[in-house]
PDB file of N, CA and C in Angstrom:
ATOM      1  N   UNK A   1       6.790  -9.845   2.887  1.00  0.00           N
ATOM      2  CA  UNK A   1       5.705 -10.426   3.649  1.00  0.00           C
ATOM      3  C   UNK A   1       5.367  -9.577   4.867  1.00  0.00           C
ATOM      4  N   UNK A   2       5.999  -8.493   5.148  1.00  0.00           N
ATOM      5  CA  UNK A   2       6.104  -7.711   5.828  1.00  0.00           C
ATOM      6  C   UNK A   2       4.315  -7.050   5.788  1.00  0.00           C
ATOM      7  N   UNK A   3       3.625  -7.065   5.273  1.00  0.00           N
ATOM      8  CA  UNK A   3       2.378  -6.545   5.442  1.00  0.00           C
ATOM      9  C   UNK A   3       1.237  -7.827   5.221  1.00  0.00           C
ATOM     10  N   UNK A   4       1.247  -8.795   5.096  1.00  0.00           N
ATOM     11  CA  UNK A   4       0.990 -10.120   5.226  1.00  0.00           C
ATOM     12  C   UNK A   4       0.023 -10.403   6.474  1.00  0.00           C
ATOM     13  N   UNK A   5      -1.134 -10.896   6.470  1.00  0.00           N
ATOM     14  CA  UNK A   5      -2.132 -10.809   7.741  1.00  0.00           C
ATOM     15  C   UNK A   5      -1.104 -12.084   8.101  1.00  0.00           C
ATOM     16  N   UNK A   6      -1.470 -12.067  10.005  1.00  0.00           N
ATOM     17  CA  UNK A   6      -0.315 -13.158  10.761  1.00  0.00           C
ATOM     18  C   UNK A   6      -0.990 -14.065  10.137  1.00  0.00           C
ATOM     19  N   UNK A   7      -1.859 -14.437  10.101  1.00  0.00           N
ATOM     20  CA  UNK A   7      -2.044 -16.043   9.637  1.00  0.00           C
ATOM     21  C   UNK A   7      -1.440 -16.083   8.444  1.00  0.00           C
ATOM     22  N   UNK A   8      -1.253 -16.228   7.256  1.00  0.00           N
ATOM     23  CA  UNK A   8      -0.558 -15.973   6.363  1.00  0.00           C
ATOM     24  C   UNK A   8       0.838 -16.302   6.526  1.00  0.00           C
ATOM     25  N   UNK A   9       1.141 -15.540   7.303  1.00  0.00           N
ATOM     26  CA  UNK A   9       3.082 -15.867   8.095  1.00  0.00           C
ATOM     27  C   UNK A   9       3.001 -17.060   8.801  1.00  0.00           C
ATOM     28  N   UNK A  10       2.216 -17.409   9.571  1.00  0.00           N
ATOM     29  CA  UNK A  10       2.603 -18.304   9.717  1.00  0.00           C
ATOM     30  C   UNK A  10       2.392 -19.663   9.222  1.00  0.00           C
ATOM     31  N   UNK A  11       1.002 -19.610   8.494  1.00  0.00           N
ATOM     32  CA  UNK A  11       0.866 -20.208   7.481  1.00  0.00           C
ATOM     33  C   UNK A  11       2.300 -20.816   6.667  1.00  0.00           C
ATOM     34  N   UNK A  12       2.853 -19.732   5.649  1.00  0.00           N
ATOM     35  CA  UNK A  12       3.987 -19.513   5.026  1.00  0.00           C
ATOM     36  C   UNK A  12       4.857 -20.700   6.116  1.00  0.00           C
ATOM     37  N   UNK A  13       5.299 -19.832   7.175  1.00  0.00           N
ATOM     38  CA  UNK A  13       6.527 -20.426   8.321  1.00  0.00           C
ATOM     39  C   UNK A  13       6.066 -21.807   8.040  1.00  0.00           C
ATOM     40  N   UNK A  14       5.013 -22.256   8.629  1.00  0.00           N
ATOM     41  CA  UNK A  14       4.589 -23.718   8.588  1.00  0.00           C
ATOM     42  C   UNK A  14       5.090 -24.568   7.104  1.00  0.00           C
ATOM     43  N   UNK A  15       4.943 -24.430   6.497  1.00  0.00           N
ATOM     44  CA  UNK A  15       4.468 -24.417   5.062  1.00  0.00           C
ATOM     45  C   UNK A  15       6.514 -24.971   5.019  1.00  0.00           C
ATOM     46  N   UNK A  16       6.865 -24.313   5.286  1.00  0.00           N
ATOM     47  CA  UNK A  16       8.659 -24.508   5.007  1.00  0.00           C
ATOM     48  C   UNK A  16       9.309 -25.116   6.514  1.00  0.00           C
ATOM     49  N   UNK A  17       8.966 -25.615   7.289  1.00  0.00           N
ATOM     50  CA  UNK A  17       9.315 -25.904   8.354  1.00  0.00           C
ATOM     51  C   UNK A  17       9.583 -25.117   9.225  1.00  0.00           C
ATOM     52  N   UNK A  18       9.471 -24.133   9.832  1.00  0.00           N
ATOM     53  CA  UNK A  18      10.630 -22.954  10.088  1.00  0.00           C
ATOM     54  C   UNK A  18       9.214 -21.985  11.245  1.00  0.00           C
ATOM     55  N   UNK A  19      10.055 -22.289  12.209  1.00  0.00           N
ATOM     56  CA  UNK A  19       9.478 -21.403  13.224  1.00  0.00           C
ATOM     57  C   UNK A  19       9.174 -19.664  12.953  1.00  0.00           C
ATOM     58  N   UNK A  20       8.321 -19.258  13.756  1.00  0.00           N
ATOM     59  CA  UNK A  20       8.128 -17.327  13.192  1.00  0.00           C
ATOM     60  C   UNK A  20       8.675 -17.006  13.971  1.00  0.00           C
ATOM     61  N   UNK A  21       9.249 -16.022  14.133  1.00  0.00           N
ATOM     62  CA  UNK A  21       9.741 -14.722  15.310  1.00  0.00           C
ATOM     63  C   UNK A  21       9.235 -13.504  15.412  1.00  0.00           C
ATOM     64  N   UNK A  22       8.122 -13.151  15.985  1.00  0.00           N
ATOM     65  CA  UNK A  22       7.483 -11.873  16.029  1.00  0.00           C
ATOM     66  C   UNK A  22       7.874 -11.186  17.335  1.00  0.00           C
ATOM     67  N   UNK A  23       7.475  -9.804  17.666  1.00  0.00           N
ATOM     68  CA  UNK A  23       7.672  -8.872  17.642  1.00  0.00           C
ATOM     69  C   UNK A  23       6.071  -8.840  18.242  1.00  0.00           C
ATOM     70  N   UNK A  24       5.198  -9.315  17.541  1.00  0.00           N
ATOM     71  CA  UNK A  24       3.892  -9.182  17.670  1.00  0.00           C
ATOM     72  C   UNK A  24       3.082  -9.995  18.616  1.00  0.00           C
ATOM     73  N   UNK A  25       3.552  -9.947  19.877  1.00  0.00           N
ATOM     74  CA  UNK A  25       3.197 -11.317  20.952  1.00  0.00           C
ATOM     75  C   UNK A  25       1.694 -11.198  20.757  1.00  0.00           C
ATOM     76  N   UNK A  26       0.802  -9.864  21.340  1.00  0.00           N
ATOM     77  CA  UNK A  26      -0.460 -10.276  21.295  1.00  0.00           C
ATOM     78  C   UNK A  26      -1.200 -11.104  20.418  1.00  0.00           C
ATOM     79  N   UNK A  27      -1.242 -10.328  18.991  1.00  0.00           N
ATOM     80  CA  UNK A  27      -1.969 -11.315  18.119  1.00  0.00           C
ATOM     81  C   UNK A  27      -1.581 -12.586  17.805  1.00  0.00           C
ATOM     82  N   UNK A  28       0.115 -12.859  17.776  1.00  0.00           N
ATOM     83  CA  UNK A  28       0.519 -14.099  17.655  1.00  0.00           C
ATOM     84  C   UNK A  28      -0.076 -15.270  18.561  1.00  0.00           C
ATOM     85  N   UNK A  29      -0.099 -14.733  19.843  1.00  0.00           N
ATOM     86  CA  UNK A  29      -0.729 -15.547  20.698  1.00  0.00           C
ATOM     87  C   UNK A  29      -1.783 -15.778  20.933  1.00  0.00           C
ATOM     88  N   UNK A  30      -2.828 -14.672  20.578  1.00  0.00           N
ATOM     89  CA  UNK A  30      -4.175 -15.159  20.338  1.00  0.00           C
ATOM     90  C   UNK A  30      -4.621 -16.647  18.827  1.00  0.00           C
ATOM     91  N   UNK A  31      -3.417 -16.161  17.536  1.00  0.00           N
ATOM     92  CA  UNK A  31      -3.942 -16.924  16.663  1.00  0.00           C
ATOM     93  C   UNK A  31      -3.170 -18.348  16.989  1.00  0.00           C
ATOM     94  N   UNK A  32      -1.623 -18.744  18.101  1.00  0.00           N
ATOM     95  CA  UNK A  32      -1.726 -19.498  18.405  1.00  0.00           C
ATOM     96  C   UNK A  32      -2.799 -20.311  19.232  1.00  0.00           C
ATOM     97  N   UNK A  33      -3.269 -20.133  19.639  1.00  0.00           N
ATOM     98  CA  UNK A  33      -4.694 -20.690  20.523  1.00  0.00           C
ATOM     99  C   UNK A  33      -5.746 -20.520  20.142  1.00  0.00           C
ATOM    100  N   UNK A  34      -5.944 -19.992  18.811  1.00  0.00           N
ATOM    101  CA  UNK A  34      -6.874 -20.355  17.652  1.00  0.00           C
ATOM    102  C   UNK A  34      -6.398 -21.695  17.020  1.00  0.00           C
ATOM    103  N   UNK A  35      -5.663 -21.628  16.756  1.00  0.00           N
ATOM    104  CA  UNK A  35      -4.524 -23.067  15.861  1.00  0.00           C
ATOM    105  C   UNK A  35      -5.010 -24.095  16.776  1.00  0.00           C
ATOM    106  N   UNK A  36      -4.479 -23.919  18.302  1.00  0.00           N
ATOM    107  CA  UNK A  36      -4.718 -24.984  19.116  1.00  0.00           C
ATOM    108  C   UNK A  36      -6.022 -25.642  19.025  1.00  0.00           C
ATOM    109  N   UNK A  37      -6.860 -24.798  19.431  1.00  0.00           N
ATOM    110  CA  UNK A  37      -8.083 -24.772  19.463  1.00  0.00           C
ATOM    111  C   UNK A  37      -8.843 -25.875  17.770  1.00  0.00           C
ATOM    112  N   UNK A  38      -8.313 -25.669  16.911  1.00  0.00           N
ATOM    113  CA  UNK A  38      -8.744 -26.181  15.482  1.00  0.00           C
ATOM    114  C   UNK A  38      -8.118 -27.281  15.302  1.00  0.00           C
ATOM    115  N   UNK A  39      -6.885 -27.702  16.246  1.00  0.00           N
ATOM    116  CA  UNK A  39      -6.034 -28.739  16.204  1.00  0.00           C
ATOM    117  C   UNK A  39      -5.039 -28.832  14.731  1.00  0.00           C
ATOM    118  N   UNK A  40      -5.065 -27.735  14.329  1.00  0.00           N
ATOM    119  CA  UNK A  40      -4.016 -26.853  13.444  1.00  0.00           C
ATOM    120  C   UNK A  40      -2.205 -26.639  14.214  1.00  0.00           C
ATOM    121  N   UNK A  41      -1.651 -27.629  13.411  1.00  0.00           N
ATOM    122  CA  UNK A  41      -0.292 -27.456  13.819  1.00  0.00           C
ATOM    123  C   UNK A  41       1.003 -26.384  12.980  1.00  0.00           C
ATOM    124  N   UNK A  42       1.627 -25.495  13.910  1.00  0.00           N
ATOM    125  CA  UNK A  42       2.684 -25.314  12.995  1.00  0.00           C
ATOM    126  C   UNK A  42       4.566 -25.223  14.132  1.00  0.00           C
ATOM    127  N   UNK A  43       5.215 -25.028  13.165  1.00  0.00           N
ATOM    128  CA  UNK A  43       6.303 -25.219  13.927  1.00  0.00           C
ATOM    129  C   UNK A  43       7.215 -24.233  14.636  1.00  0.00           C
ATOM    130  N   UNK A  44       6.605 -23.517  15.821  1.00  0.00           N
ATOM    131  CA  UNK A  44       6.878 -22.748  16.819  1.00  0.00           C
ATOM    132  C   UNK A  44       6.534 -21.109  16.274  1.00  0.00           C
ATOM    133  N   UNK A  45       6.574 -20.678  17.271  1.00  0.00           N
ATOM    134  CA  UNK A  45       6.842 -19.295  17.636  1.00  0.00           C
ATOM    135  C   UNK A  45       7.689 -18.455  18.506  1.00  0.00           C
ATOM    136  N   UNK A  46       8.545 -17.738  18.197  1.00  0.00           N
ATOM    137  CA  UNK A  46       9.617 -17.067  18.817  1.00  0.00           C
ATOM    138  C   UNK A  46       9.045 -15.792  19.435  1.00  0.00           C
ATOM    139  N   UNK A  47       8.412 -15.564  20.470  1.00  0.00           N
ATOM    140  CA  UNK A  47       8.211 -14.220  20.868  1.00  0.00           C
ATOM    141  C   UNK A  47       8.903 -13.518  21.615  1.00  0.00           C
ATOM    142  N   UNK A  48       9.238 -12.313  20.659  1.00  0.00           N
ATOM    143  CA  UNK A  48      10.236 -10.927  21.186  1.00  0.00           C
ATOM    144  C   UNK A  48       9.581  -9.736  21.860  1.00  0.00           C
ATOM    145  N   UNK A  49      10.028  -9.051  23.089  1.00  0.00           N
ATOM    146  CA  UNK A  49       9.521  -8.018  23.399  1.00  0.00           C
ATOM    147  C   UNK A  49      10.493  -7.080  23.256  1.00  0.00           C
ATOM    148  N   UNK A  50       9.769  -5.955  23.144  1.00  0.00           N
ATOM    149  CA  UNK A  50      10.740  -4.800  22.970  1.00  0.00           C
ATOM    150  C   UNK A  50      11.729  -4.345  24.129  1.00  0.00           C
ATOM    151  N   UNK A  51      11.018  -4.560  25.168  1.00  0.00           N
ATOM    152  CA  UNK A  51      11.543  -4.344  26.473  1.00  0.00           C
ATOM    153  C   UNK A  51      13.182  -5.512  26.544  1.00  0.00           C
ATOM    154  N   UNK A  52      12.534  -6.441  25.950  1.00  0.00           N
ATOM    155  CA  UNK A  52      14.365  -7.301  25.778  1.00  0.00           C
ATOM    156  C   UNK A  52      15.375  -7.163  24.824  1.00  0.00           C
ATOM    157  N   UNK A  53      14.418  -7.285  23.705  1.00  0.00           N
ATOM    158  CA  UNK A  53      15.341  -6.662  22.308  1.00  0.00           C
ATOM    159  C   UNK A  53      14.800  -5.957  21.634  1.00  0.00           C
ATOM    160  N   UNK A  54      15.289  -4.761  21.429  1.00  0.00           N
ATOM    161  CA  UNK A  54      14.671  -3.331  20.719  1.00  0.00           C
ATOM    162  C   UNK A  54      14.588  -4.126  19.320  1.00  0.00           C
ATOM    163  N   UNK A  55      13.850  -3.663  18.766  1.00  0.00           N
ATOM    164  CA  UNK A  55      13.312  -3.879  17.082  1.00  0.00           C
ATOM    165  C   UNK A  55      14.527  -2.921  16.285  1.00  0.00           C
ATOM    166  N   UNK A  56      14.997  -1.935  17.335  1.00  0.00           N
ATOM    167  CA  UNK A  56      15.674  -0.981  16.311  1.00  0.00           C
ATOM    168  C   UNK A  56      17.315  -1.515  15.977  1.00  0.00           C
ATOM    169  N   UNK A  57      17.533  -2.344  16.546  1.00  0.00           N
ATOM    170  CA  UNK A  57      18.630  -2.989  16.763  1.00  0.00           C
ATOM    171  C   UNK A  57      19.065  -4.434  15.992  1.00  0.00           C
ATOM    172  N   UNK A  58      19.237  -4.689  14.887  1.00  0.00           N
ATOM    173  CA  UNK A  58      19.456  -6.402  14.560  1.00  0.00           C
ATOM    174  C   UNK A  58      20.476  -7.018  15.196  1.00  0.00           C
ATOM    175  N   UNK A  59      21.228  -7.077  15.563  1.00  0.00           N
ATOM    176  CA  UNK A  59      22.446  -7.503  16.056  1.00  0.00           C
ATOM    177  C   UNK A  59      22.095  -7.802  17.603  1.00  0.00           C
ATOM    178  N   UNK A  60      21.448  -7.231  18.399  1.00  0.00           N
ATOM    179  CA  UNK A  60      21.119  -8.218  19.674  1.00  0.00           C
ATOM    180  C   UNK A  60      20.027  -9.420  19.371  1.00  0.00           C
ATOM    181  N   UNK A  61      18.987  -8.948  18.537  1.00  0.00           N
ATOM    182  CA  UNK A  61      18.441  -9.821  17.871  1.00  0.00           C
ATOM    183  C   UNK A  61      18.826 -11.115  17.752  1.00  0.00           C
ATOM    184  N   UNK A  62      19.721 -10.851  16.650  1.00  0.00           N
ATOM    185  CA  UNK A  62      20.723 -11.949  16.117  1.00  0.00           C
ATOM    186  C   UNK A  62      21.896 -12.702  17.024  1.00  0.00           C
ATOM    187  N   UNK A  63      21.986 -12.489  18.200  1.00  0.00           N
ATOM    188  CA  UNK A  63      22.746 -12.650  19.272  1.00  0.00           C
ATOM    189  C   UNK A  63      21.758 -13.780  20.310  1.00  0.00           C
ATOM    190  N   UNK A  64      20.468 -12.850  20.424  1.00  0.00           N
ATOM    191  CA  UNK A  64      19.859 -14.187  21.152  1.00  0.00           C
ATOM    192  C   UNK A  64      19.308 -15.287  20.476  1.00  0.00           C
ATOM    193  N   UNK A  65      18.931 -15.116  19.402  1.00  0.00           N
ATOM    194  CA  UNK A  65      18.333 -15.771  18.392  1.00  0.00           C
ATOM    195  C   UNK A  65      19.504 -17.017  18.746  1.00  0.00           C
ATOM    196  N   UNK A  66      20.579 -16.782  18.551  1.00  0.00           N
ATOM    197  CA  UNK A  66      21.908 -17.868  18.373  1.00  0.00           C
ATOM    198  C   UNK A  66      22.106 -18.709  19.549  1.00  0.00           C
ATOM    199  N   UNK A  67      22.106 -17.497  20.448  1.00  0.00           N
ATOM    200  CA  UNK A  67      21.957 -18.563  21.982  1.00  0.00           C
ATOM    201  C   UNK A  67      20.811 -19.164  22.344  1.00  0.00           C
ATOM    202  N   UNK A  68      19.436 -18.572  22.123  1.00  0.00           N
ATOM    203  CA  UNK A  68      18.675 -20.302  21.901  1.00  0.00           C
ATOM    204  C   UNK A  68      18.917 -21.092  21.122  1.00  0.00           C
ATOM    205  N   UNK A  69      19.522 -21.120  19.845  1.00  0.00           N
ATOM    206  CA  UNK A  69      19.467 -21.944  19.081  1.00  0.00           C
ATOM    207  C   UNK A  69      20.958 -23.092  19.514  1.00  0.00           C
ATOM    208  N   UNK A  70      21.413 -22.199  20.242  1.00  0.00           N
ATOM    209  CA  UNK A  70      22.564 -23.112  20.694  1.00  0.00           C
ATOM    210  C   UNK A  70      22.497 -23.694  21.883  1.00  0.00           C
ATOM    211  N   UNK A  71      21.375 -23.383  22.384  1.00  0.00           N
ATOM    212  CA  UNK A  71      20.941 -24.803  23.712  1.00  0.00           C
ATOM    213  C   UNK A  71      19.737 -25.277  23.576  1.00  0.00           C
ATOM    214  N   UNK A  72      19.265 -25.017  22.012  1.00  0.00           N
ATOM    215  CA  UNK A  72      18.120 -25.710  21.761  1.00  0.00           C
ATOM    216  C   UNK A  72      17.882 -27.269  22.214  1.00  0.00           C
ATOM    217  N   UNK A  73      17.324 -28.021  22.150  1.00  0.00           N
ATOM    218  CA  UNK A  73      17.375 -29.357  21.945  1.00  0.00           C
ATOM    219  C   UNK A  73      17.627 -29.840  20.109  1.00  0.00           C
ATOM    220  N   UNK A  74      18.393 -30.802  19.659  1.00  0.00           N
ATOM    221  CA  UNK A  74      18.696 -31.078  18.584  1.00  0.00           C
ATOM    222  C   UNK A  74      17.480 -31.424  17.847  1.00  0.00           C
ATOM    223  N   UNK A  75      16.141 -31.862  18.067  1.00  0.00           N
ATOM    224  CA  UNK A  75      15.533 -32.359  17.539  1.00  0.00           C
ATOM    225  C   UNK A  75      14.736 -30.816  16.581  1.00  0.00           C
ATOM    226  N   UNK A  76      14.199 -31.297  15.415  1.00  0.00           N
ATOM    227  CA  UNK A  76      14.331 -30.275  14.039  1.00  0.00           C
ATOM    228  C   UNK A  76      12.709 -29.816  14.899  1.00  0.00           C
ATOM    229  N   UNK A  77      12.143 -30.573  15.663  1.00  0.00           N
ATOM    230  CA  UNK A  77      10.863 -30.516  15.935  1.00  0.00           C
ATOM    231  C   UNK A  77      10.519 -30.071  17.304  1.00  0.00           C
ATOM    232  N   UNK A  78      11.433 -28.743  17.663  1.00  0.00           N
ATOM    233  CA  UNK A  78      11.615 -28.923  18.815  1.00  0.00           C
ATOM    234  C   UNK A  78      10.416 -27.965  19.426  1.00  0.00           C
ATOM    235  N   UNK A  79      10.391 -26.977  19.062  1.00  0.00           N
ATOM    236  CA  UNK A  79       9.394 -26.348  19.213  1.00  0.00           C
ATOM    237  C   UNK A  79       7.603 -25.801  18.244  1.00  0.00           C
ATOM    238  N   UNK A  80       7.824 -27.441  17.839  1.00  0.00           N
ATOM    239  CA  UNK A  80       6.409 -27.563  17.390  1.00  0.00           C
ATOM    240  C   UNK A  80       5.304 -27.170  18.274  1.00  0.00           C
ATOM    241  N   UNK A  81       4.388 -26.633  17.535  1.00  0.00           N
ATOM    242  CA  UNK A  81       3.058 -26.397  18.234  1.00  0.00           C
ATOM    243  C   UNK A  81       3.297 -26.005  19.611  1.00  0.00           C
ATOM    244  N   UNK A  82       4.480 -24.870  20.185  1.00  0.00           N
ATOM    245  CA  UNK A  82       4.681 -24.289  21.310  1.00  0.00           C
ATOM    246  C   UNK A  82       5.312 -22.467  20.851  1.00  0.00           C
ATOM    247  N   UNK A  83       4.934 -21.841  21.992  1.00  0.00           N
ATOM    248  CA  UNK A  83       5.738 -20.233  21.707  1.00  0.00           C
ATOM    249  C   UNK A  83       6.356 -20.374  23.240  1.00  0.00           C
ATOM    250  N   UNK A  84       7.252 -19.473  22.457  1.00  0.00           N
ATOM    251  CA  UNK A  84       8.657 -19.105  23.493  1.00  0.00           C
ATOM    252  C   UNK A  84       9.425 -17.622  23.527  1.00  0.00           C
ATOM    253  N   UNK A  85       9.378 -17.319  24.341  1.00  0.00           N
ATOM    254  CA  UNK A  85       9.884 -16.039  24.948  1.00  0.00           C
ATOM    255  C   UNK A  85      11.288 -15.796  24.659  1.00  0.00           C
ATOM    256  N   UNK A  86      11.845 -14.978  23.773  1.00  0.00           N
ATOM    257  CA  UNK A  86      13.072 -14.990  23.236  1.00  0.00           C
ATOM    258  C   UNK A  86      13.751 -14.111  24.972  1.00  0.00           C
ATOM    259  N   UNK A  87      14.568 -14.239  25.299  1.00  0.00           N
ATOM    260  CA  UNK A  87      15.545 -13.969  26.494  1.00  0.00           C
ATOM    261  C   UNK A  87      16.349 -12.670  26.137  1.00  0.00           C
TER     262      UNK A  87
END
């Protein structure tokens, strides 16, 4: 899915419950506030910058990924229809 227009991904993401994690803040965030805007819901967005976690790297990735997910709030719905700045 790796060449997949974003809507599509997140489409998909939506589609299975499951938040996206891009890499791709600009456009992600423009087509979130397209979504908004249409009153189109899906269930979060994880936005990564390079400046925090290199792309070239999985393992810090996978490190913060865990520590939000481990002071997430329990609810499955937690970051519906919101984006968030991976740390």
């Amino acid at each position: 899915m790796r060449e997949a227009p974003d809507e599509d991904l997140l489409i998909f993401a939506t589609s299975q419950r499951r938040s996206l994690v891009t890499y791709n803040v600009r456009d992600f965030q423009l087509l979130m506030a397209d979504w908004h805007r249409a009153g189109k819901h899906h269930s979060g967005i994880i936005f990564v910058s390079e400046k925090s976690v290199s792309q070239k790297r999985v393992g810090p990735l996978v490190r913060a990924l865990k520590k939000l997910l481990d002071t997430a709030p329990r609810s499955p719905d937690w970051l519906a229809d919101h984006g968030l700045f991976l740390k």
